[in-house]
C-alpha atoms as a PDB file:
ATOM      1  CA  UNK A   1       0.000   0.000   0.000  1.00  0.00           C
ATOM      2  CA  UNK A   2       2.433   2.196   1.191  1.00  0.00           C
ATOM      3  CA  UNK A   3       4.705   1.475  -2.591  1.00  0.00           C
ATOM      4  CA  UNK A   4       1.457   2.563  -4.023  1.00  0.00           C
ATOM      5  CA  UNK A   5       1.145   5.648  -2.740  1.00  0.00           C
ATOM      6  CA  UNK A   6       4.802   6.488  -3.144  1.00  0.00           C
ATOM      7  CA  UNK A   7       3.957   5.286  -7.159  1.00  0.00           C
ATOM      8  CA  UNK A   8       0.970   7.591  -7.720  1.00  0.00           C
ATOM      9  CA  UNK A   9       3.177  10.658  -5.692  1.00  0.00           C
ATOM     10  CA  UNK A  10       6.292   9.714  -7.718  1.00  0.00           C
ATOM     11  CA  UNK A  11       4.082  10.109 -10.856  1.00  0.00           C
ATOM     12  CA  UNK A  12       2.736  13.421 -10.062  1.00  0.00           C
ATOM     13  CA  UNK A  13       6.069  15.186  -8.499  1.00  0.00           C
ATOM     14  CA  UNK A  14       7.214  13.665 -12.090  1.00  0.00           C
ATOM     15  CA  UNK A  15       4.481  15.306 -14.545  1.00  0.00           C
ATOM     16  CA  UNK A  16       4.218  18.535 -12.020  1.00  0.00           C
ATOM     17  CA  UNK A  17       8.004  18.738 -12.332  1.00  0.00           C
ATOM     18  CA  UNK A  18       7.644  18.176 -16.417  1.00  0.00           C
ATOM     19  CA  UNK A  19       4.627  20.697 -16.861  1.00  0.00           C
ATOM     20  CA  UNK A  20       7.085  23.571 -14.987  1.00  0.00           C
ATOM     21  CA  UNK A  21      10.333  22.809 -16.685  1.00  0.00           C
ATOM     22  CA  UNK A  22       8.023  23.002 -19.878  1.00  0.00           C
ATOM     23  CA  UNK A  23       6.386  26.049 -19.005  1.00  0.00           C
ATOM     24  CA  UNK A  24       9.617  27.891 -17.713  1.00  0.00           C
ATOM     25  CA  UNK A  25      11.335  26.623 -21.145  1.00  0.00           C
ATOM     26  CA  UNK A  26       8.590  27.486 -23.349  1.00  0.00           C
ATOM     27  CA  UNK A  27       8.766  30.954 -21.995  1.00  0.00           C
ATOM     28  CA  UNK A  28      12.815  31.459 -22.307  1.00  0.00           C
ATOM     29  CA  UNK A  29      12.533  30.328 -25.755  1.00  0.00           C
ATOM     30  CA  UNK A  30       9.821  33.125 -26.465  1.00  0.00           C
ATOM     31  CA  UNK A  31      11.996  35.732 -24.438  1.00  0.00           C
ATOM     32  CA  UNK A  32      14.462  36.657 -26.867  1.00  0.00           C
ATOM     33  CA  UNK A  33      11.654  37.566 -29.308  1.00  0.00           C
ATOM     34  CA  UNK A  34       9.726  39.606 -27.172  1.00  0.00           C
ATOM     35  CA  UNK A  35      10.258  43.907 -27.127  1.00  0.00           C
ATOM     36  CA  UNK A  36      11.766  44.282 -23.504  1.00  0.00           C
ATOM     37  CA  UNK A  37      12.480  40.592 -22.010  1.00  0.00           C
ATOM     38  CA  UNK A  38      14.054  39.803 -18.955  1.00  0.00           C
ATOM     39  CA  UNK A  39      17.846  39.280 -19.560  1.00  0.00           C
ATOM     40  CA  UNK A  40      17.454  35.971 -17.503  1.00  0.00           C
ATOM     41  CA  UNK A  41      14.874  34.267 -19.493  1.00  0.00           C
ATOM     42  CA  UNK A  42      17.064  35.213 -22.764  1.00  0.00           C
ATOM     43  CA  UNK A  43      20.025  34.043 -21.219  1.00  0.00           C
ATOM     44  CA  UNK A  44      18.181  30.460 -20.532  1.00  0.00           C
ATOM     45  CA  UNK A  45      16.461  30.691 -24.007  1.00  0.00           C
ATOM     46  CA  UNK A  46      19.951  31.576 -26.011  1.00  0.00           C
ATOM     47  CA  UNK A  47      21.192  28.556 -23.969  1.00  0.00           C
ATOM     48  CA  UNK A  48      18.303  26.052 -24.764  1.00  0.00           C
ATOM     49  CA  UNK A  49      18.831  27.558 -28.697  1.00  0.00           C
ATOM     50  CA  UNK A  50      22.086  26.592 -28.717  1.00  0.00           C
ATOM     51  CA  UNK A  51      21.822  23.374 -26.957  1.00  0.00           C
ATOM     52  CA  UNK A  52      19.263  22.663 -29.535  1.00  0.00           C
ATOM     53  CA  UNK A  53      21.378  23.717 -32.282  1.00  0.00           C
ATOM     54  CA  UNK A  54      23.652  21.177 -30.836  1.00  0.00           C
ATOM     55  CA  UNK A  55      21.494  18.276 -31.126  1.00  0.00           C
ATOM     56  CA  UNK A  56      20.655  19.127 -34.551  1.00  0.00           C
ATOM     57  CA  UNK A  57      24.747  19.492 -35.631  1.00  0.00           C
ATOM     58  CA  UNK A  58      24.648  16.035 -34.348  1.00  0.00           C
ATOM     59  CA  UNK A  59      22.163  14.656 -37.179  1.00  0.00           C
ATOM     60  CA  UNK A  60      24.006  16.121 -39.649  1.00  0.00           C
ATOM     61  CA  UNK A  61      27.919  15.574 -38.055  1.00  0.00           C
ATOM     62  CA  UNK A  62      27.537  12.794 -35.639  1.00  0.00           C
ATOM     63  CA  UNK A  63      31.231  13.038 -35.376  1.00  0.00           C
ATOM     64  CA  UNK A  64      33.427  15.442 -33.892  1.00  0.00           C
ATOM     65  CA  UNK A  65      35.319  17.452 -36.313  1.00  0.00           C
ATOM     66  CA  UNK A  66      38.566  18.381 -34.550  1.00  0.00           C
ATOM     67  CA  UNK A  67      41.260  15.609 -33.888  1.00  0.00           C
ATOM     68  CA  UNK A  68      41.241  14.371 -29.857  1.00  0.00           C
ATOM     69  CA  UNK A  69      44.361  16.711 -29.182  1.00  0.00           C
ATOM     70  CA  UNK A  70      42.100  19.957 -29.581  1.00  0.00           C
ATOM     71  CA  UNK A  71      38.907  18.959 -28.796  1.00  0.00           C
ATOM     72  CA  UNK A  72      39.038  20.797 -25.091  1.00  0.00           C
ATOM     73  CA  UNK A  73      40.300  23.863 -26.167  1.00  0.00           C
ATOM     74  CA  UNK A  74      37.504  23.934 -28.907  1.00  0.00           C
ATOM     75  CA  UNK A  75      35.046  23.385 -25.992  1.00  0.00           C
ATOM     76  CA  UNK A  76      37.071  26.668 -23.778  1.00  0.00           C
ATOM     77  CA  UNK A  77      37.887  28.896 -26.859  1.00  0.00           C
ATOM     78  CA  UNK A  78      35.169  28.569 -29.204  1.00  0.00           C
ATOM     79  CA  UNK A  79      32.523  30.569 -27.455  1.00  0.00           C
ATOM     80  CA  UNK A  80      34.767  33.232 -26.466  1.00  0.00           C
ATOM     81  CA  UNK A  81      35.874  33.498 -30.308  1.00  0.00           C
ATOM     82  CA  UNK A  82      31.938  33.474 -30.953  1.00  0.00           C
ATOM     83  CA  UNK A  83      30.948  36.047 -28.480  1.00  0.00           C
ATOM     84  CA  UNK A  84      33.388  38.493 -29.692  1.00  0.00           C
ATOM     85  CA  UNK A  85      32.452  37.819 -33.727  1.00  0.00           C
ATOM     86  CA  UNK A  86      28.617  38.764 -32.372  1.00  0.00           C
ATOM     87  CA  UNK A  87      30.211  42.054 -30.692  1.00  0.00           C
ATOM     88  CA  UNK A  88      31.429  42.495 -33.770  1.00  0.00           C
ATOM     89  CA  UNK A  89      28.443  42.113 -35.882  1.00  0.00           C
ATOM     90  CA  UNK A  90      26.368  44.347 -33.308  1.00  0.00           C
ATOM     91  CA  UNK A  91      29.040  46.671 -34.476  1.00  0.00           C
ATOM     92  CA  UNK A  92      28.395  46.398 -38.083  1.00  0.00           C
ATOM     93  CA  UNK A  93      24.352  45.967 -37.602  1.00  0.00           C
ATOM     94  CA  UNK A  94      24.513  49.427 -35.569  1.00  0.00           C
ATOM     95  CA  UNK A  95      27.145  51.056 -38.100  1.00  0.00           C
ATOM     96  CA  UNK A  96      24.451  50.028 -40.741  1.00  0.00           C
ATOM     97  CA  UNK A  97      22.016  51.455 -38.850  1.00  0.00           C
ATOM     98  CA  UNK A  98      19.908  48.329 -38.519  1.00  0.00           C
ATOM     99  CA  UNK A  99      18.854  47.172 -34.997  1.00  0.00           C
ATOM    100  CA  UNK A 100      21.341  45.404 -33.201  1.00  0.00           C
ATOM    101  CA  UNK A 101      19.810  42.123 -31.750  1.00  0.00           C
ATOM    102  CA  UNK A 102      20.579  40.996 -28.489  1.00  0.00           C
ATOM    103  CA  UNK A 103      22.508  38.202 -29.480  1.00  0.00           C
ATOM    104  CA  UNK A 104      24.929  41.100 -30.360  1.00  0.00           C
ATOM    105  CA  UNK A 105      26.296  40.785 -26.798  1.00  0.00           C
ATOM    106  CA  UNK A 106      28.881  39.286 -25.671  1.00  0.00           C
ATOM    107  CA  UNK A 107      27.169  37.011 -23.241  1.00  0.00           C
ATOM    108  CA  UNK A 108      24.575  36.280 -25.109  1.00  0.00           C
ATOM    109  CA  UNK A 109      26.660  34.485 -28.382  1.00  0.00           C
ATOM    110  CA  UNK A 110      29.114  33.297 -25.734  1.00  0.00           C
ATOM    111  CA  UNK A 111      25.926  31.493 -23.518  1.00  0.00           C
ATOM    112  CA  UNK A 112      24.119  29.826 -27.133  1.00  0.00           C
ATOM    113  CA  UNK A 113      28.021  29.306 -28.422  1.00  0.00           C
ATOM    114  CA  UNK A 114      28.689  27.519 -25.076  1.00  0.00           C
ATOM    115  CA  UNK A 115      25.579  25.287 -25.279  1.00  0.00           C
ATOM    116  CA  UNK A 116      26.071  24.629 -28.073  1.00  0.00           C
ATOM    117  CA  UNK A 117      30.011  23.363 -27.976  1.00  0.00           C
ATOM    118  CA  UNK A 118      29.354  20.822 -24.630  1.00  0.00           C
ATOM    119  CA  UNK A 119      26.701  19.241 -26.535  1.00  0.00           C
ATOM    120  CA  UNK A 120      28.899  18.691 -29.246  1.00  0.00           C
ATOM    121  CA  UNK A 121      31.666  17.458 -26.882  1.00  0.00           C
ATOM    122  CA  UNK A 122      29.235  15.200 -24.597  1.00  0.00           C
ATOM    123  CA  UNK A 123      27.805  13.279 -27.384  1.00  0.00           C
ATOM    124  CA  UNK A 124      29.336  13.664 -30.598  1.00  0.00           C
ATOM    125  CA  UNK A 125      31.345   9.877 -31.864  1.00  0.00           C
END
């Protein structure tokens, strides 16, 4: 009886757990697109974008690309070389005179570049 109980609660701290991670991610995904969001949420949605990114890179390159030897300094450098090149294009985009995006920040390409980079170093072959 007492297994049962701890079955049905298990089940329901499970799908209540779920439904909020879903909620919370289905909101940071929508915060980078909205007109004033909350740097957090962006943050978590430019992370969850580029871990998603990630997963994708892995259909189409289940393998890593760089030899063993530089593999960990791809996963360290990479998204500080990224978050510079979008400082750079927020640069150009405001030079232009077009909007700069907030992806044009240095955190922000370094968070989705970082994501992005473990995923590929956790699962890629």
């Amino acid at each position: 009886m007492l297994e049962f109980l701890f079955e049905i609660l298990g089940e329901f701290l499970l799908q209540a757990f779920g439904e909020a991670l879903l909620e919370i991610g289905l909101h940071s995904l929508s915060e980078p697109f909205r007109r004033a969001p909350n740097p957090w949420l962006a943050a978590l949605g430019y992370l969850l974008f580029g871990a998603i990114l990630g997963g994708v890179s892995l259909l189409l390159f289940p393998h890593y690309l760089m030899p063993p030897p530089w593999r960990m300094a791809n996963l360290f450098l990479t998204p500080f070389a990224v978050g510079g090149l979008m400082v750079l294009m927020g640069h150009w985009r405001a030079r232009r005179g077009d909007a700069v995006l907030r992806i044009n920040r240095f955190v922000y390409g370094f968070l989705f570049a970082a994501a992005l980079a473990v995923v590929r170093y956790v699962f890629a072959g």
